[in-house]
C-alpha atoms as a PDB file:
ATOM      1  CA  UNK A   1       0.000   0.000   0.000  1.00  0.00           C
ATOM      2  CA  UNK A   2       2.762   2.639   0.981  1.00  0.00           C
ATOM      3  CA  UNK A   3       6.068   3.373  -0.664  1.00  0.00           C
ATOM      4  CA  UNK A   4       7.400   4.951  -3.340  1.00  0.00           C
ATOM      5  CA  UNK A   5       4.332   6.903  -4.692  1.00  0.00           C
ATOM      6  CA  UNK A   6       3.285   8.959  -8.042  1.00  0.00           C
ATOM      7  CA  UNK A   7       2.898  12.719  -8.014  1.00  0.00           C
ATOM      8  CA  UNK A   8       6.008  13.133  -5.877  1.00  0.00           C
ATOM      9  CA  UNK A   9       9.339  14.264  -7.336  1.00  0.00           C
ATOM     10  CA  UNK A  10      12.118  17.082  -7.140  1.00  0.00           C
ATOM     11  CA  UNK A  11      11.354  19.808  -8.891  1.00  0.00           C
ATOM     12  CA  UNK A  12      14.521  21.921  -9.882  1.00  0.00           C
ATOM     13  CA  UNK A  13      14.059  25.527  -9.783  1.00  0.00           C
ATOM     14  CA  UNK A  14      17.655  26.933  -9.103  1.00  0.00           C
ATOM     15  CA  UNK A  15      20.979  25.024 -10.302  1.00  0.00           C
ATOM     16  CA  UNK A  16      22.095  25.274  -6.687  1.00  0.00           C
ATOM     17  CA  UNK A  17      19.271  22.600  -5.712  1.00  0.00           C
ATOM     18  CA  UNK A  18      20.303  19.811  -7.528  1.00  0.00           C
ATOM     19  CA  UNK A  19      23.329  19.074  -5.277  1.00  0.00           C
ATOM     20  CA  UNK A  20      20.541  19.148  -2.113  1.00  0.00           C
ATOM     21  CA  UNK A  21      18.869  15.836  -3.332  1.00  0.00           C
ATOM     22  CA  UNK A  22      20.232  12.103  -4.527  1.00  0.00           C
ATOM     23  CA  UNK A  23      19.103  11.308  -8.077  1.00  0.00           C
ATOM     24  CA  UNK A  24      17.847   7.954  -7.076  1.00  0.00           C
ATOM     25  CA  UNK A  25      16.144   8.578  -3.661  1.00  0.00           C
ATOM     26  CA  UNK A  26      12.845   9.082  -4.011  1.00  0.00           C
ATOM     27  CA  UNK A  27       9.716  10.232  -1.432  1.00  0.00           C
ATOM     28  CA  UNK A  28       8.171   7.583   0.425  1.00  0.00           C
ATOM     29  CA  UNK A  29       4.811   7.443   1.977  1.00  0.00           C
ATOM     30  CA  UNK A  30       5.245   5.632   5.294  1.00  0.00           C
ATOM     31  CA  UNK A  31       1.949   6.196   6.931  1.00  0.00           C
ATOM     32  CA  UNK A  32      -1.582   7.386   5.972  1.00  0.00           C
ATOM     33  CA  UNK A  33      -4.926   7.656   8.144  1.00  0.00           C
ATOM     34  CA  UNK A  34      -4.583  11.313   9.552  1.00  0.00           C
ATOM     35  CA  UNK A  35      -6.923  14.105   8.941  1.00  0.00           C
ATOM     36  CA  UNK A  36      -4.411  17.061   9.771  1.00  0.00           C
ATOM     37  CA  UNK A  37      -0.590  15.590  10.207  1.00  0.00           C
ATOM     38  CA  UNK A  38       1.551  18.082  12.396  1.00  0.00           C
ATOM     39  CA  UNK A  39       4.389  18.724  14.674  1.00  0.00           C
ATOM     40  CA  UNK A  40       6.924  16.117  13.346  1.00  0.00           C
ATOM     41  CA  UNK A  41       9.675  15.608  16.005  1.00  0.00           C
ATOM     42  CA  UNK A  42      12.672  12.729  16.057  1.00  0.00           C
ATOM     43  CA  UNK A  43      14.397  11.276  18.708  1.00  0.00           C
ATOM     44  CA  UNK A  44      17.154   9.924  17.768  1.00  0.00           C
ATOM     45  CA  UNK A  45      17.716   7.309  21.228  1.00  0.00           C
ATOM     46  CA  UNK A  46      14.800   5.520  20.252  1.00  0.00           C
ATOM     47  CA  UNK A  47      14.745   5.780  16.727  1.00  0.00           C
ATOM     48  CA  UNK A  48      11.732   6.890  16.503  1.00  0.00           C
ATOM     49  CA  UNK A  49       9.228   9.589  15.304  1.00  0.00           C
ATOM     50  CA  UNK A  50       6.419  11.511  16.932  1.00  0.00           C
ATOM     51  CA  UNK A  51       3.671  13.484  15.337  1.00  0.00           C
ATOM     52  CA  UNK A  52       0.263  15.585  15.755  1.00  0.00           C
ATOM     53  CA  UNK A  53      -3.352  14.848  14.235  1.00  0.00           C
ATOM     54  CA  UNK A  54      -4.678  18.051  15.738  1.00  0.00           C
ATOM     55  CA  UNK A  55      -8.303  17.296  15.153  1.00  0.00           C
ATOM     56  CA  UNK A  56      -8.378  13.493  15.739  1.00  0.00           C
ATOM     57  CA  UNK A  57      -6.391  14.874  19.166  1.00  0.00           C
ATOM     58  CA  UNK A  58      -3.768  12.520  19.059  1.00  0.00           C
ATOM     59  CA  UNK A  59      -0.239  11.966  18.628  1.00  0.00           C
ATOM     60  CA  UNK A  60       1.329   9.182  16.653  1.00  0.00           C
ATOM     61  CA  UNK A  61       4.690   7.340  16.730  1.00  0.00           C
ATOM     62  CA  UNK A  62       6.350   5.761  14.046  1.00  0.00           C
ATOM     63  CA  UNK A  63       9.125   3.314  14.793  1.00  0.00           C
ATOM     64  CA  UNK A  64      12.248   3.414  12.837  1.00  0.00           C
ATOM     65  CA  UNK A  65      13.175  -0.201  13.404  1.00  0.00           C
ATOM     66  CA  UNK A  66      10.430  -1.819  12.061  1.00  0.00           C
ATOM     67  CA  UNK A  67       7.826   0.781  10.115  1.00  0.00           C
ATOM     68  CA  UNK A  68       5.159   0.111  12.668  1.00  0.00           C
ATOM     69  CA  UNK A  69       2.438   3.196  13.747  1.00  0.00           C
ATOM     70  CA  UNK A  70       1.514   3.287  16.969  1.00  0.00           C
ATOM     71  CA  UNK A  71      -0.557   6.130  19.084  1.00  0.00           C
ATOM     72  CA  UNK A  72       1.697   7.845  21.230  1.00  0.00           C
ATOM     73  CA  UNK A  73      -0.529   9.751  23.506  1.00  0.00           C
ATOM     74  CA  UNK A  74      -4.508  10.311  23.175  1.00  0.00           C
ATOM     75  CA  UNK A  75      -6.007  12.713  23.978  1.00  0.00           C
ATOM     76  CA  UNK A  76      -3.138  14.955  23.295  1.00  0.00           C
ATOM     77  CA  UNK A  77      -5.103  18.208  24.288  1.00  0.00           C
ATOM     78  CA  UNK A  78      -4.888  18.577  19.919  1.00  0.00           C
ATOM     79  CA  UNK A  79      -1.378  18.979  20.273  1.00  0.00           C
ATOM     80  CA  UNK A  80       0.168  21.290  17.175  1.00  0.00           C
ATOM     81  CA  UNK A  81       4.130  21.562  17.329  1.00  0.00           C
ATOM     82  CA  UNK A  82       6.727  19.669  19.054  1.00  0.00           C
ATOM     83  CA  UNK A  83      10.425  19.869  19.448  1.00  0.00           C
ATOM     84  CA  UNK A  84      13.063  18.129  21.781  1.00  0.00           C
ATOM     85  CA  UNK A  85      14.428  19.983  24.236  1.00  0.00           C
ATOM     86  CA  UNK A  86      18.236  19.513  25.445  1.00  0.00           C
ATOM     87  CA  UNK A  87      17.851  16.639  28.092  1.00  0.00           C
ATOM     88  CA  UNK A  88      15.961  14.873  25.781  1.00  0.00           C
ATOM     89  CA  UNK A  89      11.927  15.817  26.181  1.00  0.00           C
ATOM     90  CA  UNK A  90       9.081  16.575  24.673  1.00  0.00           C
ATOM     91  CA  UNK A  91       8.281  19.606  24.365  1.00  0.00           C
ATOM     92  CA  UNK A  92       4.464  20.278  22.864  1.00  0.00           C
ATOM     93  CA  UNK A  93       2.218  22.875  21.975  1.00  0.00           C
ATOM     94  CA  UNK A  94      -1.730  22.310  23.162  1.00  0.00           C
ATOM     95  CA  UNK A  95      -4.604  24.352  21.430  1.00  0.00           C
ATOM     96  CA  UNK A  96      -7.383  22.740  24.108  1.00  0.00           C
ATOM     97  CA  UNK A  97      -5.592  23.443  27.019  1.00  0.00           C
ATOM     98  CA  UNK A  98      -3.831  26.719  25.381  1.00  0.00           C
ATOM     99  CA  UNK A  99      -0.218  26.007  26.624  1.00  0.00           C
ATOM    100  CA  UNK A 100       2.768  24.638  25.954  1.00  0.00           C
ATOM    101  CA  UNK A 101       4.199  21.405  28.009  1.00  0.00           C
ATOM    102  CA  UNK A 102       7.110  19.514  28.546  1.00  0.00           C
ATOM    103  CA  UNK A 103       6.598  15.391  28.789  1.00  0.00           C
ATOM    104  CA  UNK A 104       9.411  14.498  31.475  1.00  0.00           C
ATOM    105  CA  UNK A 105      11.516  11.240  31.370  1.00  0.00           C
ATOM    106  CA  UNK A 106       9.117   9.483  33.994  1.00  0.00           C
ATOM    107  CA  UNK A 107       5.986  10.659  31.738  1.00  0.00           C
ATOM    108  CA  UNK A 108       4.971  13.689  33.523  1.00  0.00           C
ATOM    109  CA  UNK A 109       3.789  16.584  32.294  1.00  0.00           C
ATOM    110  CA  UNK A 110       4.857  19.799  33.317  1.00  0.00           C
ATOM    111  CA  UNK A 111       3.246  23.373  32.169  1.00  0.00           C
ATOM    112  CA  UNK A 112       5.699  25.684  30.837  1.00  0.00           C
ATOM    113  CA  UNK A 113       3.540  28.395  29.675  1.00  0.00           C
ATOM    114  CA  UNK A 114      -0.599  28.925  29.563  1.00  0.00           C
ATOM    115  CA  UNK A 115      -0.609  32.474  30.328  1.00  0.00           C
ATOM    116  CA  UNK A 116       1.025  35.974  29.660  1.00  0.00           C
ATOM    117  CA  UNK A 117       0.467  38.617  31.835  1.00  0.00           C
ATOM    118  CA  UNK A 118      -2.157  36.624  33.668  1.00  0.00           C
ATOM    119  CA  UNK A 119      -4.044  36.209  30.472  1.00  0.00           C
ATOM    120  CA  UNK A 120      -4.853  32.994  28.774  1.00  0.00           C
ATOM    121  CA  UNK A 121      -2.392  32.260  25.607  1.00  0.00           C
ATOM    122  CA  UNK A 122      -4.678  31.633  22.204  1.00  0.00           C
ATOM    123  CA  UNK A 123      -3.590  28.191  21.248  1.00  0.00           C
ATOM    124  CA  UNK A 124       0.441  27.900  21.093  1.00  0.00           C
ATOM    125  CA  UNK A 125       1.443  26.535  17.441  1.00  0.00           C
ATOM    126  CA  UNK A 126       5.052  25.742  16.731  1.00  0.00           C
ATOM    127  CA  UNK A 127       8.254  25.497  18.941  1.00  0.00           C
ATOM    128  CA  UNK A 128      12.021  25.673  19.067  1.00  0.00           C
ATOM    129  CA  UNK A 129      14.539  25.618  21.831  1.00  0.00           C
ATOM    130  CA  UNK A 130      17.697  27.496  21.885  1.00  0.00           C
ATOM    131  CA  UNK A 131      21.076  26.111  22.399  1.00  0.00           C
ATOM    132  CA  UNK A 132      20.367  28.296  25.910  1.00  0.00           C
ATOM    133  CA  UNK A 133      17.669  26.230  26.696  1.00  0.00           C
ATOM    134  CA  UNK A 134      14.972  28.607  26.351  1.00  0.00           C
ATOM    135  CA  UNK A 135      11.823  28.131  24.490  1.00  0.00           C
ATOM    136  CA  UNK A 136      10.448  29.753  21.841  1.00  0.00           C
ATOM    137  CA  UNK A 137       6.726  29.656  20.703  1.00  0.00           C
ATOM    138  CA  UNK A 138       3.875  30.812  18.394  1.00  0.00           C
ATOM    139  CA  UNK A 139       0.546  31.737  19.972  1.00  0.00           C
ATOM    140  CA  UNK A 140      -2.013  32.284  16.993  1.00  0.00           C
ATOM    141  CA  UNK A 141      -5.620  31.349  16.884  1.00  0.00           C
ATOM    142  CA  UNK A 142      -6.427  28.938  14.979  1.00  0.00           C
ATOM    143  CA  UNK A 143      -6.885  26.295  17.904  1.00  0.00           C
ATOM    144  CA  UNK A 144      -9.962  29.001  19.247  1.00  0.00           C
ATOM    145  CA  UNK A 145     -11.276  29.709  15.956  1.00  0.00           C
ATOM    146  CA  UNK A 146     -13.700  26.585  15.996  1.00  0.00           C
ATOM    147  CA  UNK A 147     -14.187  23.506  17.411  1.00  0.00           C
ATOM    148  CA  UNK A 148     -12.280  20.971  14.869  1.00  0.00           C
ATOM    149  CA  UNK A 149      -8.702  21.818  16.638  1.00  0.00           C
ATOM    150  CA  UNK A 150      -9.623  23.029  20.025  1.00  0.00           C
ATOM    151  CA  UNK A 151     -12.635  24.468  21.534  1.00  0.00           C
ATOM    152  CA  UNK A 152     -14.039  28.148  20.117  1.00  0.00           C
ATOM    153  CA  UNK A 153     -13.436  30.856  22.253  1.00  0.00           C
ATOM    154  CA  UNK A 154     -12.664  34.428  22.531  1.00  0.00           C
ATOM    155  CA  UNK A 155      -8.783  35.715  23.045  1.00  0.00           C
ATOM    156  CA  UNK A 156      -7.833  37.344  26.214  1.00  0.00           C
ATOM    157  CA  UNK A 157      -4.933  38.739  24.167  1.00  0.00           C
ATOM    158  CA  UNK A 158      -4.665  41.649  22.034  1.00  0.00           C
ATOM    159  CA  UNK A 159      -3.228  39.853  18.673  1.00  0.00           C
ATOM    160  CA  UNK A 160      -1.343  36.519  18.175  1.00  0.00           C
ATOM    161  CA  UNK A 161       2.229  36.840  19.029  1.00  0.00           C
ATOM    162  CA  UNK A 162       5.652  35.140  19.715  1.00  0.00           C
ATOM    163  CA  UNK A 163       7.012  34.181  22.798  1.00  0.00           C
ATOM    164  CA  UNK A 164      10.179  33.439  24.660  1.00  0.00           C
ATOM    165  CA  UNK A 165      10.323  31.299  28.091  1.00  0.00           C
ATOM    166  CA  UNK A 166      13.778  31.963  30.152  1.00  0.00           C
ATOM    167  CA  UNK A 167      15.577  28.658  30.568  1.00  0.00           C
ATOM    168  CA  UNK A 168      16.285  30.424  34.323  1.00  0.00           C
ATOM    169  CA  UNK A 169      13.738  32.083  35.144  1.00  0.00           C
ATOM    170  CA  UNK A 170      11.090  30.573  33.553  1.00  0.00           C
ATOM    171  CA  UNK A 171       9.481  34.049  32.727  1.00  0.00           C
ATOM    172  CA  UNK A 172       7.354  34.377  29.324  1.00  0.00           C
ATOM    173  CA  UNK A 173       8.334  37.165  27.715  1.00  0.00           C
ATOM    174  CA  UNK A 174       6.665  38.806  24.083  1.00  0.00           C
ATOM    175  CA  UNK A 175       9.275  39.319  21.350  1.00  0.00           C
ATOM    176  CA  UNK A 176       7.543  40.237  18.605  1.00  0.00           C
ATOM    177  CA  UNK A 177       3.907  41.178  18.908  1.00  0.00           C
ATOM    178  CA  UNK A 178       3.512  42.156  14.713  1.00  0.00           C
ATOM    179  CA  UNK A 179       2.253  39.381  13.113  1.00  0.00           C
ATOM    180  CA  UNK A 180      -1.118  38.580  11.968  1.00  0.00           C
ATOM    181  CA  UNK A 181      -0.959  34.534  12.050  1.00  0.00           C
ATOM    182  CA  UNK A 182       2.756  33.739  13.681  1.00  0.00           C
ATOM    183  CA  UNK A 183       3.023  30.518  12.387  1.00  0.00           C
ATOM    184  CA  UNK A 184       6.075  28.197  11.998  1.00  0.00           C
ATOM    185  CA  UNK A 185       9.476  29.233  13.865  1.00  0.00           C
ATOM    186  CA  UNK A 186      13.427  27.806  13.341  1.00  0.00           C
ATOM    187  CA  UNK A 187      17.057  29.523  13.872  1.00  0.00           C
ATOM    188  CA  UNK A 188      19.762  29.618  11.195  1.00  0.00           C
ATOM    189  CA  UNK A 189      22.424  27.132  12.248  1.00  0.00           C
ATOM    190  CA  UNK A 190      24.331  30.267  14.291  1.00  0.00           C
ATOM    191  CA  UNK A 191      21.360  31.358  15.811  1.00  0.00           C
ATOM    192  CA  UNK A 192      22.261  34.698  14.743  1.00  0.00           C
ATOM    193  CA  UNK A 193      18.675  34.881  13.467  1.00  0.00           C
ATOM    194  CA  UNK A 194      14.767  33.222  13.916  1.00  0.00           C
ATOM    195  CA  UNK A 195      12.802  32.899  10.925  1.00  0.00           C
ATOM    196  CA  UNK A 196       9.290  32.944  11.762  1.00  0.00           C
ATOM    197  CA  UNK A 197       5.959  32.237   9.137  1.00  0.00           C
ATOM    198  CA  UNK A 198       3.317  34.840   9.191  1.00  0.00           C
ATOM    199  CA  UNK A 199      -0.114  32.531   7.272  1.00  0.00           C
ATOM    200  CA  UNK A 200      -2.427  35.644   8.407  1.00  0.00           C
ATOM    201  CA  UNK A 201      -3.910  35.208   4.811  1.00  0.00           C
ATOM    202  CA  UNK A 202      -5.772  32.472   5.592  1.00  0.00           C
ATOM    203  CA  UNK A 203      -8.558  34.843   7.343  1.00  0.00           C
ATOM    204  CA  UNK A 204      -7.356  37.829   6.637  1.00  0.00           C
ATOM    205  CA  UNK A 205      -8.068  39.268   2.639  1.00  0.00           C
ATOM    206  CA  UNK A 206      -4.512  39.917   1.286  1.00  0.00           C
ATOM    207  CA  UNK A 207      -2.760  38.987   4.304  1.00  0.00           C
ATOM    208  CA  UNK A 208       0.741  37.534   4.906  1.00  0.00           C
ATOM    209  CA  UNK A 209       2.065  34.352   3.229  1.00  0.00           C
ATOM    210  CA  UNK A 210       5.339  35.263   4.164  1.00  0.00           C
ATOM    211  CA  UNK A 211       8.353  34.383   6.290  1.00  0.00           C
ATOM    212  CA  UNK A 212      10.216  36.557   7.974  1.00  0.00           C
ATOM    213  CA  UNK A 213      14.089  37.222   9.442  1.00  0.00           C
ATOM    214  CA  UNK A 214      15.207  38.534  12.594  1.00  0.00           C
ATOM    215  CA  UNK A 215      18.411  39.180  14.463  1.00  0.00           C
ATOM    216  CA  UNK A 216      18.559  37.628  17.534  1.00  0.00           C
ATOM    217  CA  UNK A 217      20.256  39.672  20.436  1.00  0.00           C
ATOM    218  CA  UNK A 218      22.097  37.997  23.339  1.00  0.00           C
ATOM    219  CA  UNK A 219      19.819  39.340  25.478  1.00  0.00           C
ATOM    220  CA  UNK A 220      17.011  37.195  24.133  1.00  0.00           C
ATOM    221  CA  UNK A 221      15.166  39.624  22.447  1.00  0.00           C
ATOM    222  CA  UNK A 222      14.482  40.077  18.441  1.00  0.00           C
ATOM    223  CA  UNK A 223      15.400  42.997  15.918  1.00  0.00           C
ATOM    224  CA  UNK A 224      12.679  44.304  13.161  1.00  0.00           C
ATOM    225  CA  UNK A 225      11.753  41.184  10.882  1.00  0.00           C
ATOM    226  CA  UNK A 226      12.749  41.606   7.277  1.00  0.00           C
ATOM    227  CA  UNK A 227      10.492  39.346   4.686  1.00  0.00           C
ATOM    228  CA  UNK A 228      12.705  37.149   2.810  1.00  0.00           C
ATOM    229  CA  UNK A 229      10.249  35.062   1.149  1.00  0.00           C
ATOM    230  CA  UNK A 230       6.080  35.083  -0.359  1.00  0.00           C
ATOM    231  CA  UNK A 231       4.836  31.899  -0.594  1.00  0.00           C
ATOM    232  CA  UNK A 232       4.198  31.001  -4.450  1.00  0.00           C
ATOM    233  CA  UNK A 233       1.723  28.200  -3.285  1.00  0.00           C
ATOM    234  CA  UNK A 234      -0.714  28.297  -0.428  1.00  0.00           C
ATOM    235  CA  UNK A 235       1.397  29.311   2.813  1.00  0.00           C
ATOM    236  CA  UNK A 236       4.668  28.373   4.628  1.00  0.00           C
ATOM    237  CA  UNK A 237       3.377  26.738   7.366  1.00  0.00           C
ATOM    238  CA  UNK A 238       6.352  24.520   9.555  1.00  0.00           C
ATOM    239  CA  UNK A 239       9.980  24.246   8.400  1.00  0.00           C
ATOM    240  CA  UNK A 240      13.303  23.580   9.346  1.00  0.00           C
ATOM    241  CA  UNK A 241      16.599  24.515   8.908  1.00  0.00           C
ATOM    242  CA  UNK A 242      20.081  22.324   7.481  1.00  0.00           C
ATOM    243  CA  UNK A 243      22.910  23.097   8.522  1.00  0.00           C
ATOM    244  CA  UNK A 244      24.543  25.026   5.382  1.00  0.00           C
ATOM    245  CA  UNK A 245      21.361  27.361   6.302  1.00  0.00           C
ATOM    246  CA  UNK A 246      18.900  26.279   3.600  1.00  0.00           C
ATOM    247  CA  UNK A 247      14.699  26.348   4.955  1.00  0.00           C
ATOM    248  CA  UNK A 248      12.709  23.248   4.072  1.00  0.00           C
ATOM    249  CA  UNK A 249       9.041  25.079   4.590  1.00  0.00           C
ATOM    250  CA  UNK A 250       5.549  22.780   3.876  1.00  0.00           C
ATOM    251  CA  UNK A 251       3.462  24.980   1.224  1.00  0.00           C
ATOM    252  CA  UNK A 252       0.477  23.682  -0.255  1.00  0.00           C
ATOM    253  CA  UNK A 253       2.146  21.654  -3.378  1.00  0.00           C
ATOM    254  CA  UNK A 254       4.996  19.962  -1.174  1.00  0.00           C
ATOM    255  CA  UNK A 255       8.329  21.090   0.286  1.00  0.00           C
ATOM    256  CA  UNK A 256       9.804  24.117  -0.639  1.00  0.00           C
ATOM    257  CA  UNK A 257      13.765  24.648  -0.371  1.00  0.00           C
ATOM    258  CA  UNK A 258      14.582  28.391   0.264  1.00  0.00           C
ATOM    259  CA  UNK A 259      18.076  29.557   0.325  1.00  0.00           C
ATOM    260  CA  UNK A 260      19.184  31.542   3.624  1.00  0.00           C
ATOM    261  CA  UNK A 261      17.856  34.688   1.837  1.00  0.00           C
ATOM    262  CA  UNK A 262      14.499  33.666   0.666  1.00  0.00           C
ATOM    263  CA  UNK A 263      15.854  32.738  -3.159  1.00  0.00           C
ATOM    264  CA  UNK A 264      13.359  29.549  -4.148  1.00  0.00           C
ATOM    265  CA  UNK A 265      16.049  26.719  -5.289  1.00  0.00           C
ATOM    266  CA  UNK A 266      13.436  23.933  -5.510  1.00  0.00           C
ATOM    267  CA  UNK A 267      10.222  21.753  -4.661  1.00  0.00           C
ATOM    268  CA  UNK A 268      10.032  18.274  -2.823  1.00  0.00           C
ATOM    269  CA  UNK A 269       6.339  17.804  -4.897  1.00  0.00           C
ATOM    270  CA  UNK A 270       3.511  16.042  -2.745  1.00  0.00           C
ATOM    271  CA  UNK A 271       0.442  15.061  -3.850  1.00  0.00           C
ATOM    272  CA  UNK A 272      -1.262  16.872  -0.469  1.00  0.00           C
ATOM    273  CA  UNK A 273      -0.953  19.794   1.383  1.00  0.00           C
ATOM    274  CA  UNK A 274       2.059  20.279   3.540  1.00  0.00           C
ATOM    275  CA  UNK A 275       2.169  21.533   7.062  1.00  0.00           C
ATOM    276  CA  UNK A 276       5.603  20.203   8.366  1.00  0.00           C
ATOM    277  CA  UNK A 277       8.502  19.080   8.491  1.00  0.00           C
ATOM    278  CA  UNK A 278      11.643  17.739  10.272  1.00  0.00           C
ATOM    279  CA  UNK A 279      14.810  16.228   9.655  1.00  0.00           C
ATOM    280  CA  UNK A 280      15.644  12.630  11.261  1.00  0.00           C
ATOM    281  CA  UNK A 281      17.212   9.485  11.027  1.00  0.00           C
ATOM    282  CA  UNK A 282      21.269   8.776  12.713  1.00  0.00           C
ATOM    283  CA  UNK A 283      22.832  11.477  10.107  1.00  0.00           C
ATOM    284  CA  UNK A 284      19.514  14.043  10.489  1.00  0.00           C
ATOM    285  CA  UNK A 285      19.576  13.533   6.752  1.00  0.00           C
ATOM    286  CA  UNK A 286      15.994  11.982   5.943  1.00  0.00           C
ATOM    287  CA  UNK A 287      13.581  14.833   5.835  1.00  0.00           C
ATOM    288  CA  UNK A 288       9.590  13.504   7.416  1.00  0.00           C
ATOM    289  CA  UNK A 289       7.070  14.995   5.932  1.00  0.00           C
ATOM    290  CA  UNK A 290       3.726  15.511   7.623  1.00  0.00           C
ATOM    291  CA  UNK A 291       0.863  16.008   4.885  1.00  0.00           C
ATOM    292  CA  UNK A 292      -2.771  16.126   5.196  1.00  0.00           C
ATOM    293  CA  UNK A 293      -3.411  12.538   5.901  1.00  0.00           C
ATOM    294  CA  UNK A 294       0.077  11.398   5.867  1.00  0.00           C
ATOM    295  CA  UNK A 295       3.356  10.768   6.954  1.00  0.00           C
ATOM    296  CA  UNK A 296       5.842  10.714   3.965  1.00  0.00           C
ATOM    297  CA  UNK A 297      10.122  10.952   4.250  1.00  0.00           C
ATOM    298  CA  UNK A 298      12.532  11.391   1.626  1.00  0.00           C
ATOM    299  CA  UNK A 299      16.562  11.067   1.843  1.00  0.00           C
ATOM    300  CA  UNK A 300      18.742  14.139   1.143  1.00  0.00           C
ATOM    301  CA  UNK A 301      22.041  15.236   0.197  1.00  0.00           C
ATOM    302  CA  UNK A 302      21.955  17.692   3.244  1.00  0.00           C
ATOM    303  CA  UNK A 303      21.776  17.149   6.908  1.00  0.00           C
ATOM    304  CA  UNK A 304      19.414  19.142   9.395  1.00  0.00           C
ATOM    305  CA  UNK A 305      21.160  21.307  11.788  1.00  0.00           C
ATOM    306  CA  UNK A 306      21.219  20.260  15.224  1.00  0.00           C
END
């Protein structure tokens, strides 16, 4: 049933993409059965894969040794994004409790953030940690909007906004409070800079389908965004970064590779709508895929950065 499909392919936009993928590799489809595939986030001790179906509210695993599927957690709150933090844990975004958690070695859960300035976050999104251990999120709405990925509700917060939790202190701080729809988040491999998705056109007429740069200062703060890249198809939803600096971002005909300016070098074509992506396996050079209903992975010439 799953493997190599049809309608997937490289798609060769820029003569600087061709050395990104292996002639002979091609995409895989590895699991199917979701009805809105998020969050994808590897662990490399167990060789294994964890992802969100926000609306079925569940997370999956997928095991690396054998191919099996297996649910992970359910409910999962409708978990959205998930990243690993330096010891090793979960860390996971919740649009129906409207926080973001950590999943402990002993299975515990522990709240990092639900609130900011004793007001109710809309429904955390994506999430990356910092080689300093803090935590950076997107709060849009989308989990409050309806009932399908959350439960409706109003927002006790002016706008939808990005965050930063203190690895110390544990203090949630605002650092950047000018997006419409903050979306998907990653560093360059220096850190020097976060790249964050703005998808504020999807209810908002001529809104952003854009992703934009900012400097990072030591102090944990951000600089003014610069946009770097429109989205041709759909939005940029989740990416990642490799480590020569490249973005992998899910748009709505597949992956799209971006150079560290915003140049579009090529296409990882899908046959469904894109909302993720990470990089995985023991080199971090097999890119997973999460798609509408499904799971897909394709090896690369390039290695995700750490």
């Amino acid at each position: 049933m799953f493997g190599v499909i049809d309608g997937t392919g490289f798609e060769v936009l820029d003569d600087r993409f061709n050395e990104c993928f292996i002639g002979h590799a091609r995409v895989e489809r590895l699991w199917s059965g979701a009805r809105w595939s998020e969050g994808p986030v590897w662990f490399a001790a167990g060789r294994y894969l964890l992802w969100s179906d926000i609306p079925s509210n569940c997370m999956m695993r997928w095991d690396e040794t054998d191919g099996s599927v297996s649910e992970f957690r359910r409910p999962s709150n409708n978990s959205n994004g998930n990243t690993i933090d330096q010891q090793g844990r979960l860390i996971s975004c919740e649009h129906l409790t409207r926080r973001v958690t950590r999943t402990n070695h002993d299975g515990s859960i522990t709240v990092l953030a639900d609130q900011y300035q004793s007001k109710r976050l809309n429904s955390p999104n994506d999430v990356v940690v910092k080689s300093d251990g803090s935590i950076w999120f997107t709060d849009p709405s989308y989990g409050i909007l309806m009932d399908y990925e959350g439960d409706r509700a109003s927002s006790e917060i002016d706008g939808c906004h990005v965050y930063r939790i203190d690895s110390h202190s544990s203090a949630v701080s605002c650092v950047a409070n000018d997006y419409v729809k903050p979306n998907g988040l990653a560093f360059s491999p220096d850190e020097k800079f976060l790249y964050i998705s703005d998808t504020g056109i999807t209810h908002q007429k001529n809104g952003p389908a854009h992703i934009r740069r900012h400097p990072v200062a030591d102090d944990g703060t951000l600089g003014v965004g610069s946009i770097i890249a429109d989205c041709s198809e759909g939005v940029f939803d989740g990416f990642r970064v490799d480590r020569a600096g490249r973005i992998w971002t899910s748009a709505a005909d597949g992956v799209h590779c971006l150079s560290e300016e915003g140049e579009l070098l090529g296409k990882i074509l899908i046959p469904e709508m894109v909302a993720n992506v990470c990089f995985g396996g023991a080199k971090l050079n097999r890119l997973f895929i999460c798609a509408t209903t499904s799971l897909y992975s394709v090896y690369l010439n390039v290695n995700g950065a750490r």
